[in-house]
N, C-alpha and C. Protein backbone atom coordinates (compact mmCIF):
# COMPACT_ATOMS: atom_id res chain seq x y z
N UNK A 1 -42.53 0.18 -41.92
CA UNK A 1 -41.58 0.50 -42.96
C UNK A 1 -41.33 2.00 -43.01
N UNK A 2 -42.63 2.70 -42.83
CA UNK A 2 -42.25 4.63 -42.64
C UNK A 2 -41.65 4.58 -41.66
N UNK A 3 -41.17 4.14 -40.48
CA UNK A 3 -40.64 4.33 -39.40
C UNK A 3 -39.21 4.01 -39.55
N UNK A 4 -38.57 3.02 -40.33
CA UNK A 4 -37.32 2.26 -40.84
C UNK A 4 -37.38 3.99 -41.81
N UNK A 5 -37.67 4.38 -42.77
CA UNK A 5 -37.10 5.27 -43.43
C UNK A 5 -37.01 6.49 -42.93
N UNK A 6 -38.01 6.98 -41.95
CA UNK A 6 -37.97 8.22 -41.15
C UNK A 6 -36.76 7.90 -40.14
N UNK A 7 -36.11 6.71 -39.54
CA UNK A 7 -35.13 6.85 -38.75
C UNK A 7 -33.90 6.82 -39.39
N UNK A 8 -34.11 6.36 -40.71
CA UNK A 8 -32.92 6.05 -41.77
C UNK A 8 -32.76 8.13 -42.30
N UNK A 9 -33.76 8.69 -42.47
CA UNK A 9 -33.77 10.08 -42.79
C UNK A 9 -32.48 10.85 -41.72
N UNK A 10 -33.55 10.34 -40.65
CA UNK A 10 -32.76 11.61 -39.26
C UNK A 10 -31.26 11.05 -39.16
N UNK A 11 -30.80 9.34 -39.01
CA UNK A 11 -29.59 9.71 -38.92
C UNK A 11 -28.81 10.07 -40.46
N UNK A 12 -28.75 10.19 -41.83
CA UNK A 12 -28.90 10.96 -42.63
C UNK A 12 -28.41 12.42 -41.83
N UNK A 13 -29.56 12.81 -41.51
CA UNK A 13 -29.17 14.39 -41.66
C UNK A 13 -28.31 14.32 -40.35
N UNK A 14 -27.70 13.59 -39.07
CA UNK A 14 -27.03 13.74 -38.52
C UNK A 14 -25.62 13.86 -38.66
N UNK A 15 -25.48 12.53 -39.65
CA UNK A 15 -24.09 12.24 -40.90
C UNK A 15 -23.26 13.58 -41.19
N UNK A 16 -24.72 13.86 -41.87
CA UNK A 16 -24.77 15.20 -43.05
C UNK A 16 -24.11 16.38 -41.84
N UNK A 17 -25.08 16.69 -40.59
CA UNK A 17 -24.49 17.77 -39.22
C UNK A 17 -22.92 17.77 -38.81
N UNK A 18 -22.60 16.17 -39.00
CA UNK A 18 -21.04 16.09 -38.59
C UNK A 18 -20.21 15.95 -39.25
N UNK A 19 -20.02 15.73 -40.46
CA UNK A 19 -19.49 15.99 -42.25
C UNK A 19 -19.73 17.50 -41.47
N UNK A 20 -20.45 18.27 -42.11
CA UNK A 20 -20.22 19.46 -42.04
C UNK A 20 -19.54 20.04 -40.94
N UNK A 21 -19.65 20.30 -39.96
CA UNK A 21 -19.26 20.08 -38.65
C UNK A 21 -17.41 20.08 -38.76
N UNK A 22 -17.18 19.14 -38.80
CA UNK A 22 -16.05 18.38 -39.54
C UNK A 22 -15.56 19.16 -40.20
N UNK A 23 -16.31 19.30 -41.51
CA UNK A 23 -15.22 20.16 -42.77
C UNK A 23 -14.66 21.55 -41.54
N UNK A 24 -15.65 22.39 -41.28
CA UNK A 24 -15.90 23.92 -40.59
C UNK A 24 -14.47 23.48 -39.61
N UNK A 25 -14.38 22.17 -38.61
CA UNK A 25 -13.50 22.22 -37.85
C UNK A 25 -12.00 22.18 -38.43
N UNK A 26 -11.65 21.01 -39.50
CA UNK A 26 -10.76 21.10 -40.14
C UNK A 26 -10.42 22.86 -41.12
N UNK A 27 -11.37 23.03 -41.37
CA UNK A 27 -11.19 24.56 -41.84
C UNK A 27 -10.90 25.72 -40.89
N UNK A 28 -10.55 25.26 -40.15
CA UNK A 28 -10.70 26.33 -38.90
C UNK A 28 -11.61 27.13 -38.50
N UNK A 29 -12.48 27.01 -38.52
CA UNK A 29 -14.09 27.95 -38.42
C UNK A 29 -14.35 27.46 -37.01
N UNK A 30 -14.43 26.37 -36.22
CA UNK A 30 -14.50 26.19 -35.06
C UNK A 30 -12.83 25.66 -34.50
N UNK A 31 -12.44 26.44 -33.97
CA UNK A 31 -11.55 26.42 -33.24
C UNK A 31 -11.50 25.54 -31.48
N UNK A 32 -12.33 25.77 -31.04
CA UNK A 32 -12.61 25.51 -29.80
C UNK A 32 -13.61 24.07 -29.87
N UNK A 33 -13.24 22.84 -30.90
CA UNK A 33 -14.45 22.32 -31.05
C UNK A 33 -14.32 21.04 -29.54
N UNK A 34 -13.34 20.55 -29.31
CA UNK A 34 -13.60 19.86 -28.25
C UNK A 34 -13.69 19.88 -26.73
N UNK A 35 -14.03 21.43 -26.47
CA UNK A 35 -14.18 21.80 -25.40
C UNK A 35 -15.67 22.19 -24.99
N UNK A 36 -16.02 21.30 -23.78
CA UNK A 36 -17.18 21.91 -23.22
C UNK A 36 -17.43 22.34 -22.25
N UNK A 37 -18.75 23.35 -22.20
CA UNK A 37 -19.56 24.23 -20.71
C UNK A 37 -20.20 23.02 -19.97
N UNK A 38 -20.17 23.81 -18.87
CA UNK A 38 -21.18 22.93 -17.80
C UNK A 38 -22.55 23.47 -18.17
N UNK A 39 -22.59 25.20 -18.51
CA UNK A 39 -24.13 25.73 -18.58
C UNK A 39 -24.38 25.08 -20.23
N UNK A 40 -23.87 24.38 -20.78
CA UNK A 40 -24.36 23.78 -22.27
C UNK A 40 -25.68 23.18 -22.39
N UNK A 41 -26.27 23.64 -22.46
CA UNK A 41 -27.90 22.27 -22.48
C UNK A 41 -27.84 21.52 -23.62
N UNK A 42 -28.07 20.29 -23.39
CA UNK A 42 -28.08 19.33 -23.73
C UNK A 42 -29.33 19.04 -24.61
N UNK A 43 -30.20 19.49 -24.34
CA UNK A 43 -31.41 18.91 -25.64
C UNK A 43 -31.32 19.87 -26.47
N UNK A 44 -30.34 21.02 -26.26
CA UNK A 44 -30.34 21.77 -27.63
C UNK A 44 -29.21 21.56 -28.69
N UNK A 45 -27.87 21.03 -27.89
CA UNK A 45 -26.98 21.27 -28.64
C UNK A 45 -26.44 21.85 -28.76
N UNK A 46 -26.30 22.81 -27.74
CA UNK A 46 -25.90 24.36 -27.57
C UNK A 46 -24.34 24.20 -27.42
N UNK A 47 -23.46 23.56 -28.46
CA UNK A 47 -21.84 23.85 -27.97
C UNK A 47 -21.62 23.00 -27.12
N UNK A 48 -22.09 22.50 -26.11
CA UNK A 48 -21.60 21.63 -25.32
C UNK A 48 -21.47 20.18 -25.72
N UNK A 49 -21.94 19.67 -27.34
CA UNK A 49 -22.15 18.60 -27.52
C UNK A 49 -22.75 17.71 -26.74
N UNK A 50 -23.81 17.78 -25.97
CA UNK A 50 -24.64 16.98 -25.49
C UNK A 50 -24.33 16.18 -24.13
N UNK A 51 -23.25 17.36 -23.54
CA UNK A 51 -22.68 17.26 -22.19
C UNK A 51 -23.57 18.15 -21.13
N UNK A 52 -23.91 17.21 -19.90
CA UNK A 52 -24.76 18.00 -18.34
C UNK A 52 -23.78 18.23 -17.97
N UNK A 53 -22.60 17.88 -17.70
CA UNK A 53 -21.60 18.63 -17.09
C UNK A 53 -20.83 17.68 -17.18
N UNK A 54 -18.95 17.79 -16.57
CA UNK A 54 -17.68 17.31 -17.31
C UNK A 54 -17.57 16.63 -16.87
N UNK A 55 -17.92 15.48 -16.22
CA UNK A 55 -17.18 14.32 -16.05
C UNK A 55 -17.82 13.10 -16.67
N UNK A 56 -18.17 13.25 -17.95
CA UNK A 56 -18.36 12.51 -18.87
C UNK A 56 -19.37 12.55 -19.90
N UNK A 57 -19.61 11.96 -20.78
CA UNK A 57 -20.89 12.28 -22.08
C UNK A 57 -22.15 11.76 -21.43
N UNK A 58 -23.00 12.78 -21.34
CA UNK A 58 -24.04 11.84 -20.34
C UNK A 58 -24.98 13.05 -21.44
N UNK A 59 -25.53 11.86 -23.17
CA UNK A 59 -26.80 12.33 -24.19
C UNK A 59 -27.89 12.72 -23.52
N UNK A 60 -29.05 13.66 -24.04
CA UNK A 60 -30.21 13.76 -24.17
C UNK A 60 -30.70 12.63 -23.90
N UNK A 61 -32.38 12.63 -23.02
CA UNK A 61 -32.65 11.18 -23.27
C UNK A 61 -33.43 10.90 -24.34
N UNK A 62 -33.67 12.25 -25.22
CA UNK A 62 -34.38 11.49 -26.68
C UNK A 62 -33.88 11.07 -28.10
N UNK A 63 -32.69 10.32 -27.25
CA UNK A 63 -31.67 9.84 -28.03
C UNK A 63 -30.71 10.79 -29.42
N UNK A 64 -30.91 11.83 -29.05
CA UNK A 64 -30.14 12.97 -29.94
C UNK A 64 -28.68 12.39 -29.08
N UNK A 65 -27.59 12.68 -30.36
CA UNK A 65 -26.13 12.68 -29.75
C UNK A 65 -25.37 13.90 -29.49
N UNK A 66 -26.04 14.61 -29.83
CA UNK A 66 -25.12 16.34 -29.32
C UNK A 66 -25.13 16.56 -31.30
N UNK A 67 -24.11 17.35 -30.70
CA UNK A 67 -24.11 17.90 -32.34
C UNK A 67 -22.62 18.01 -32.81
N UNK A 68 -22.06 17.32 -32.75
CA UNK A 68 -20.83 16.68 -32.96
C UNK A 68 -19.80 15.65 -32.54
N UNK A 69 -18.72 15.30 -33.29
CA UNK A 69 -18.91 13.58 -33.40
C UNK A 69 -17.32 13.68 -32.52
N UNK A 70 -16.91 14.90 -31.86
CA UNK A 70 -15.61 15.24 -31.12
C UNK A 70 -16.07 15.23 -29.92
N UNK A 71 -17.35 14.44 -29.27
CA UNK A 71 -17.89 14.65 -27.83
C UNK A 71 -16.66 14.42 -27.16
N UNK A 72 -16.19 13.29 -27.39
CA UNK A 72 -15.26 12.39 -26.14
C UNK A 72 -14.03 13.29 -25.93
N UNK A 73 -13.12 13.86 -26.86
CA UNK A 73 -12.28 15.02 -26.51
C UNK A 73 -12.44 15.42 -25.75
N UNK A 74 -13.07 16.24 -25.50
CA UNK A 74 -13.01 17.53 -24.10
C UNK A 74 -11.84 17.41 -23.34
N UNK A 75 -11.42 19.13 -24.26
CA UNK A 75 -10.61 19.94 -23.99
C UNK A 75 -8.82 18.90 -24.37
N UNK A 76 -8.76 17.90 -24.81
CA UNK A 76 -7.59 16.89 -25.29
C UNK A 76 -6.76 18.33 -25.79
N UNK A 77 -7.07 18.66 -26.77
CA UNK A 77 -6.01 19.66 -27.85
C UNK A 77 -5.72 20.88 -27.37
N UNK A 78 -6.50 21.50 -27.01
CA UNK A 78 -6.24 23.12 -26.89
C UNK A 78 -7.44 23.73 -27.83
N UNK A 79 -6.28 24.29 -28.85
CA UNK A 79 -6.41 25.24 -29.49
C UNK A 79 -7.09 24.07 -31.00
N UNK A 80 -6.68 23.50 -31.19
CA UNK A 80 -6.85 22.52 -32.32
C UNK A 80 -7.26 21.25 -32.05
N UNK A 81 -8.36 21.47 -31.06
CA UNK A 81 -9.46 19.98 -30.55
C UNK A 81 -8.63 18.30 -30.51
N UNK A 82 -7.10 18.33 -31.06
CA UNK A 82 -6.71 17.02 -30.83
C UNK A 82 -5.26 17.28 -30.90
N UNK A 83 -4.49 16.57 -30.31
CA UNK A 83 -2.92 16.94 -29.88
C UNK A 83 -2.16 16.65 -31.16
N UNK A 84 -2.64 15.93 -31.92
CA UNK A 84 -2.23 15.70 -33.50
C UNK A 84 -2.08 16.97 -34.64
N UNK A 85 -3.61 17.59 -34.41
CA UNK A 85 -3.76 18.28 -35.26
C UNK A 85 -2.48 19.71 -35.48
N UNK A 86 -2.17 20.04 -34.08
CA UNK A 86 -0.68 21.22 -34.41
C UNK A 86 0.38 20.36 -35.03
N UNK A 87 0.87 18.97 -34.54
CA UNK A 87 1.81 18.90 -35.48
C UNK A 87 1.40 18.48 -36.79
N UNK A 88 0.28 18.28 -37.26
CA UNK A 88 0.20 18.14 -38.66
C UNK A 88 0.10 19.58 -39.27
N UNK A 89 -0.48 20.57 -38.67
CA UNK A 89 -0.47 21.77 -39.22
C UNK A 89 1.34 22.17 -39.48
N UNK A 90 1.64 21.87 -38.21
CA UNK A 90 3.32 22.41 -38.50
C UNK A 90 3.95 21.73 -39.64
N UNK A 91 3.84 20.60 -39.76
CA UNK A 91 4.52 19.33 -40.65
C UNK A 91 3.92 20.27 -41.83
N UNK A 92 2.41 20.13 -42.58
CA UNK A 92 2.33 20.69 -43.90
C UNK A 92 2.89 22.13 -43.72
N UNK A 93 2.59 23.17 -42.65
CA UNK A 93 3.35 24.10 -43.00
C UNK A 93 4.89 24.36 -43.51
N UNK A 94 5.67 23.27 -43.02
CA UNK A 94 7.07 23.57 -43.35
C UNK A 94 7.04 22.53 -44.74
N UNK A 95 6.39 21.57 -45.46
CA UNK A 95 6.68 20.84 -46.39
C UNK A 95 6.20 22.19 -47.43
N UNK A 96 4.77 22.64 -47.21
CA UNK A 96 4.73 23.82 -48.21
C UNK A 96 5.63 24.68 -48.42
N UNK A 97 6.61 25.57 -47.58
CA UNK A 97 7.70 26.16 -47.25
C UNK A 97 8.31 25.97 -48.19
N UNK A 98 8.99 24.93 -48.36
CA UNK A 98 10.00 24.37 -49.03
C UNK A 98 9.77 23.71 -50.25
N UNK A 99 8.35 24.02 -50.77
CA UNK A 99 8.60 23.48 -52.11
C UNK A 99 8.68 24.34 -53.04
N UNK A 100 9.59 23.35 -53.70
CA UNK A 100 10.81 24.33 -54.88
C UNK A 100 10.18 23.67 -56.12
N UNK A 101 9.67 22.75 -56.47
CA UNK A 101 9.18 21.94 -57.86
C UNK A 101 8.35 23.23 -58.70
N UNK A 102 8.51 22.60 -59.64
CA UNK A 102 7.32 23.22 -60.86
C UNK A 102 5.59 23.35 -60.42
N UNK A 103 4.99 24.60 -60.55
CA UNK A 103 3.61 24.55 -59.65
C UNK A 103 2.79 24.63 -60.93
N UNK A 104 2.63 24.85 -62.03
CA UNK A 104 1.94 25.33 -63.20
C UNK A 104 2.13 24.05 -64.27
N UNK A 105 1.25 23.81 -64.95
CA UNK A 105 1.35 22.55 -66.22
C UNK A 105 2.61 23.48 -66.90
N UNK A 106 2.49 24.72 -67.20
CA UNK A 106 3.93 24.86 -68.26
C UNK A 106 4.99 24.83 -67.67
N UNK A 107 5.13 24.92 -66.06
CA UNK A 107 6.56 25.00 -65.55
C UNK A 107 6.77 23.06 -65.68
N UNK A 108 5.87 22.53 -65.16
CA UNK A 108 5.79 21.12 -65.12
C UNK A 108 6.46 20.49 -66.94
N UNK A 109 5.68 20.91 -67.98
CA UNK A 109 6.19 20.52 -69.23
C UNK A 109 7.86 21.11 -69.72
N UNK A 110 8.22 22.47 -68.94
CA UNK A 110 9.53 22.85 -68.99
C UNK A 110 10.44 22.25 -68.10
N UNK A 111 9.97 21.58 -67.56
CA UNK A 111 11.40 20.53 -65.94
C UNK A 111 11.31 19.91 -67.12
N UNK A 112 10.08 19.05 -67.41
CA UNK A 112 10.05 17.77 -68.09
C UNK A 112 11.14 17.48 -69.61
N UNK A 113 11.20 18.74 -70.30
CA UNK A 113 12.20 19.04 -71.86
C UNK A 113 13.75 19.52 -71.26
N UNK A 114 13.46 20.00 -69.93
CA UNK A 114 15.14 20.47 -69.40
C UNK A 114 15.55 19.16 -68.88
N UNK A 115 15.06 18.25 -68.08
CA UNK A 115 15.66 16.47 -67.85
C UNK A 115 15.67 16.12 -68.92
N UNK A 116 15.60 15.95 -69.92
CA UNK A 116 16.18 14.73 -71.06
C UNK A 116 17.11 15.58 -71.47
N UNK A 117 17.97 14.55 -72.14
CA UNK A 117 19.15 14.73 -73.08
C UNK A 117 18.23 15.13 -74.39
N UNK A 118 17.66 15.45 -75.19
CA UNK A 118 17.01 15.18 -76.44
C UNK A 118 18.08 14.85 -77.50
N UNK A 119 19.31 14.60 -77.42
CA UNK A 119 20.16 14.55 -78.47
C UNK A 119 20.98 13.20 -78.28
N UNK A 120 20.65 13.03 -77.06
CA UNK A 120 21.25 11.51 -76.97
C UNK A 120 20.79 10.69 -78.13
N UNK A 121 22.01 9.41 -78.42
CA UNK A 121 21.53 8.67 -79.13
C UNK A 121 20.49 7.92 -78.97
N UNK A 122 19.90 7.31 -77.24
CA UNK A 122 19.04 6.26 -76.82
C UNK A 122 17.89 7.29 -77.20
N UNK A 123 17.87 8.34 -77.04
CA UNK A 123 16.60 9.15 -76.97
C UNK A 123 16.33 9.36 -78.34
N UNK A 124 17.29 9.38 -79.56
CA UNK A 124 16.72 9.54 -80.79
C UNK A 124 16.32 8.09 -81.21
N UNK A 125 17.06 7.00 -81.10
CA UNK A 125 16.87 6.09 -81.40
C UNK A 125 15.13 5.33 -80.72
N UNK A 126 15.26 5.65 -79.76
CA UNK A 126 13.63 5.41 -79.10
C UNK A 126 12.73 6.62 -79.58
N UNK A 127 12.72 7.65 -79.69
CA UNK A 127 11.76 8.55 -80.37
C UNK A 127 11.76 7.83 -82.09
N UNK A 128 12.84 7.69 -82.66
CA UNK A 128 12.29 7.01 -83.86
C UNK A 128 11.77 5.75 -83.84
N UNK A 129 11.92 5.06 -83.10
CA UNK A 129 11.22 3.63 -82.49
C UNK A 129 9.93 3.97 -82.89
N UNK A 130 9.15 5.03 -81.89
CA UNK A 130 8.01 5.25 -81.41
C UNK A 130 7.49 5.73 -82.89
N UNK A 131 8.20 6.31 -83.16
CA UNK A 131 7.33 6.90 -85.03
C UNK A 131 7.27 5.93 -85.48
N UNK A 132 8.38 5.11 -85.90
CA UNK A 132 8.04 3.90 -86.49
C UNK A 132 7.07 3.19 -86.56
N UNK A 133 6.79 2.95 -85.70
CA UNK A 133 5.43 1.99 -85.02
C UNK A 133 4.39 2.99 -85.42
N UNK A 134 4.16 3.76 -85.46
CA UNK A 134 3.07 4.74 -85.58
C UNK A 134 2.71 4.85 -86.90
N UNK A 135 3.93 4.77 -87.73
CA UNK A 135 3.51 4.82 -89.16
C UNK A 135 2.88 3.54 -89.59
N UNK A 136 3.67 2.42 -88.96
CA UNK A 136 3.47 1.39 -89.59
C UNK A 136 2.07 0.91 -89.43
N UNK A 137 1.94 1.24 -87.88
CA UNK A 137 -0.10 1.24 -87.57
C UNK A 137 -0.78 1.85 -88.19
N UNK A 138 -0.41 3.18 -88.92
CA UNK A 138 -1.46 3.77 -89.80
C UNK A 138 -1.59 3.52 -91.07
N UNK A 139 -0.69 2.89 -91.32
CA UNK A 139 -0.47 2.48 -92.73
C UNK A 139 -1.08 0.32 -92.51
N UNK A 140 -0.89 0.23 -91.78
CA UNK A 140 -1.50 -1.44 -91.92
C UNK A 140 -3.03 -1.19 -91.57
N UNK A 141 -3.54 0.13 -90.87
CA UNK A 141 -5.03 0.08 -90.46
C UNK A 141 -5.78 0.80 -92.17
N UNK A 142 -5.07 1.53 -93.37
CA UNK A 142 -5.77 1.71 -94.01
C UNK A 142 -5.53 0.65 -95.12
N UNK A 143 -4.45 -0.21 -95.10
CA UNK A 143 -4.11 -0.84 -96.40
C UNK A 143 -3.82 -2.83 -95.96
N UNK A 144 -3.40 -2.52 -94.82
CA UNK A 144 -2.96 -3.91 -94.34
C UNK A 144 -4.30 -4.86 -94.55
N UNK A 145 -3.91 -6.42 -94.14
CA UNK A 145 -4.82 -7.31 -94.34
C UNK A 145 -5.05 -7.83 -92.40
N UNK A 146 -5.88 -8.37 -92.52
CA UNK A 146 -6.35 -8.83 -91.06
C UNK A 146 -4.42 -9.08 -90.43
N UNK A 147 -4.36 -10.27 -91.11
CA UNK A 147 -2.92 -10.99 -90.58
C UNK A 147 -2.25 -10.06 -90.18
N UNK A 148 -1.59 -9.16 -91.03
CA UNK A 148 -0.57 -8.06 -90.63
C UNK A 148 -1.36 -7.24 -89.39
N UNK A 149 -2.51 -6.68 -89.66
CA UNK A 149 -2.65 -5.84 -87.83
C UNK A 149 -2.45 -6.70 -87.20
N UNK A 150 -2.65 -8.21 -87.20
CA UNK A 150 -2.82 -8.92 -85.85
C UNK A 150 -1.11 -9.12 -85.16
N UNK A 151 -0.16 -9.15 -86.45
CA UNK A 151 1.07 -8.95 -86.42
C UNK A 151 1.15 -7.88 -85.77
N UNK A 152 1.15 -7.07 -85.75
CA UNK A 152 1.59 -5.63 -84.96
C UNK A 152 0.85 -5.89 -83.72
N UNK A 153 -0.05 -6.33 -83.84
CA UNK A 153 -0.96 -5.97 -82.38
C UNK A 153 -0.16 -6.78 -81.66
N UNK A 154 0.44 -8.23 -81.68
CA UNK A 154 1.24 -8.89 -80.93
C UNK A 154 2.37 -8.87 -80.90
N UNK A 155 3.15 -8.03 -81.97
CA UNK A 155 4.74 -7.32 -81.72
C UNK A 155 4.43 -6.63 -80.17
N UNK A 156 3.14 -5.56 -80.61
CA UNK A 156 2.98 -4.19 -79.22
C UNK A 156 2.29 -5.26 -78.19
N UNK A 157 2.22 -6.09 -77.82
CA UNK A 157 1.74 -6.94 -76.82
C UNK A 157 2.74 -7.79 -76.36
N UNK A 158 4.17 -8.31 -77.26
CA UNK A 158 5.02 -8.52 -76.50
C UNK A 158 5.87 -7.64 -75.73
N UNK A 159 6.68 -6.28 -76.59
CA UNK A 159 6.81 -5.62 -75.94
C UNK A 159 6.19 -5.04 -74.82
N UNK A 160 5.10 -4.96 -74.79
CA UNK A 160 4.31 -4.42 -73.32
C UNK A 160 4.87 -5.32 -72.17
N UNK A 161 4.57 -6.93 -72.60
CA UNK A 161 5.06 -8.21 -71.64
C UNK A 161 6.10 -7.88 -71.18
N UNK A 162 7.09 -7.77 -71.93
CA UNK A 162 8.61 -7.86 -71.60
C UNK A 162 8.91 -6.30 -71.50
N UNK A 163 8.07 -5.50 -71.09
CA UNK A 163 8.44 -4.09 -70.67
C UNK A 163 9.28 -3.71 -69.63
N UNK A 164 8.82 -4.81 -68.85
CA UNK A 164 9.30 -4.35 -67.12
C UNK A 164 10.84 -5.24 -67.02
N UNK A 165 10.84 -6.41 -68.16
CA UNK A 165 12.44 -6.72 -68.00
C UNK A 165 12.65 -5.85 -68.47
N UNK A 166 12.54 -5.70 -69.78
CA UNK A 166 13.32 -4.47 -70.62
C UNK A 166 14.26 -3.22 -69.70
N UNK A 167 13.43 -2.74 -68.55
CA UNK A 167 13.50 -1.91 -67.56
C UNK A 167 14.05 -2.20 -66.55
N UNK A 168 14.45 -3.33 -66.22
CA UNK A 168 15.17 -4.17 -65.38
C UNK A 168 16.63 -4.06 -66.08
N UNK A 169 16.24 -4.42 -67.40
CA UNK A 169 17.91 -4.62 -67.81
C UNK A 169 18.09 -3.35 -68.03
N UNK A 170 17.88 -2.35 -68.24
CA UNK A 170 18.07 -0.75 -68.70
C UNK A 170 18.65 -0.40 -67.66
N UNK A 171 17.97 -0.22 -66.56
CA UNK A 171 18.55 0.56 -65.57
C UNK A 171 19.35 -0.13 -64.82
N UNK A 172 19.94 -1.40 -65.29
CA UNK A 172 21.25 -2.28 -64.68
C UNK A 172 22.52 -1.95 -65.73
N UNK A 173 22.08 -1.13 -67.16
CA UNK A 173 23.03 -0.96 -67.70
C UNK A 173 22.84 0.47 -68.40
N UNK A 174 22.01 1.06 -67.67
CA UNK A 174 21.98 2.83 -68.47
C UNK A 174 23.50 3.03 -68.89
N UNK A 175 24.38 2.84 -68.10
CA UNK A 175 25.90 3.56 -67.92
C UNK A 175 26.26 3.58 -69.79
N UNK A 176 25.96 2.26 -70.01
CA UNK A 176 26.57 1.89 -71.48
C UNK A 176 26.21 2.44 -72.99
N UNK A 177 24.96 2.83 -72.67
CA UNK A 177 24.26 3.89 -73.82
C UNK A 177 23.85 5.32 -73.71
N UNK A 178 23.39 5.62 -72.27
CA UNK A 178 22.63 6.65 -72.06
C UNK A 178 23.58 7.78 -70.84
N UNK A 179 23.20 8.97 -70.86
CA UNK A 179 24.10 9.95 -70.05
C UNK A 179 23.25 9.66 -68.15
N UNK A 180 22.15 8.94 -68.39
CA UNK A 180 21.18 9.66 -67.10
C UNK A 180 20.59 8.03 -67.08
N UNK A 181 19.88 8.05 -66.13
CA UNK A 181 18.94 6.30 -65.81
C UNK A 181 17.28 7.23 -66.15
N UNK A 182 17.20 6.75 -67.58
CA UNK A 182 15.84 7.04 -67.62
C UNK A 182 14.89 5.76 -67.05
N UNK A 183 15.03 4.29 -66.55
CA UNK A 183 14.34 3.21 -66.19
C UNK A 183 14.08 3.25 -65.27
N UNK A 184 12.86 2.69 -64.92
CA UNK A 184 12.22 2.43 -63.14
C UNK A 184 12.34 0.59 -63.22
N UNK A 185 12.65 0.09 -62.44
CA UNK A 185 13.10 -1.39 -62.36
C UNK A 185 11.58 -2.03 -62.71
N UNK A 186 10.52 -1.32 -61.91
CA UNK A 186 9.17 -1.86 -61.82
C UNK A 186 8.67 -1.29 -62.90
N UNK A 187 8.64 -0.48 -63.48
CA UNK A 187 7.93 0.42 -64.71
C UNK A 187 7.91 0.02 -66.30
N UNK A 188 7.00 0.23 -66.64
CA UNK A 188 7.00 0.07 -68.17
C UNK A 188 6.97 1.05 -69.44
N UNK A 189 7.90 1.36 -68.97
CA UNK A 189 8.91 2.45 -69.74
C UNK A 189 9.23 1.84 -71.33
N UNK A 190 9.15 2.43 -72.27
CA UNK A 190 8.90 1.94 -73.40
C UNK A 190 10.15 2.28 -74.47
């Protein structure tokens, strides 16, 4: 049983070697990670990932795997250990480039008050909706009788049900009340 947990330990900390390993490569800290030496020794781990020389992964024989989990690469990428990794660098580089959105919670809460109409009628009429209900819950939770919360609780439980028609029919007929399509067909927009 010490032998099951001492082998359960080491690969543990091997996990743990190539997680790290890993992060450092994705971080760019090893640059050169899937390329190996012929002079690499192998029972140390020395960079070569556990390569005698290049024409294939040929481990330690005391069953160590090298010291990283990019053995089989060699030399695939270049500069960025896998032929993927430049165009994903290029791809996020130009999506970062170009973003124009709100980066801060207050720029985010100022898009959010500059898209609505606030003066529309649907928008006053649903903001007083929403008070409504609010009063009426605080006022049936200090004075109401069982019956009446249970009333409200299943008014706000049908509406929830019939949310996503509600939203179905909204955004098949925004044109007729509202300046903009505030509905998502799938959403439960209230």
């Amino acid at each position: 049983m010490a032998s099951l947990f001492k082998q359960l330990s080491e690969d543990m900390e091997r996990v743990a070697q190539v997680a790290e390993e890993g992060m450092k490569f994705m971080m760019g800290e090893i640059p050169d990670m899937g390329e190996t030496t012929a002079s690499s020794d192998p029972t140390t781990g020395g960079g070569g990932g556990g390569y005698e020389n290049n024409d294939g992964p040929h481990y330690a024989d005391d069953g160590e795997y090298g010291d990283s989990i990019f053995d089989d690469i060699d030399g695939m990428g270049g500069d960025y250990g896998s032929p993927l990794m430049g165009m994903a660098d290029s791809v996020m580089s130009d999506i970062m480039s170009t973003q124009v959105g709100p980066q801060t919670p207050k720029e985010h809460i100022q898009a959010f008050t500059a898209a609505i109409t606030w003066n529309e009628t649907f928008i006053l009429s649903l903001l007083a909706f929403h008070l409504l209900v609010f009063i009426v819950a605080i006022t049936l939770s200090r004075k109401g009788g069982l019956y009446s919360r249970m009333g409200l609780m299943i008014f706000a439980g049908i509406i929830v049900r019939l949310a996503e028609r509600l939203n179905a029919m909204g955004a098949s007929r925004w044109k007729d009340f509202a300046t903009q399509n505030y509905f998502d067909r799938g959403g439960i927009f209230m």
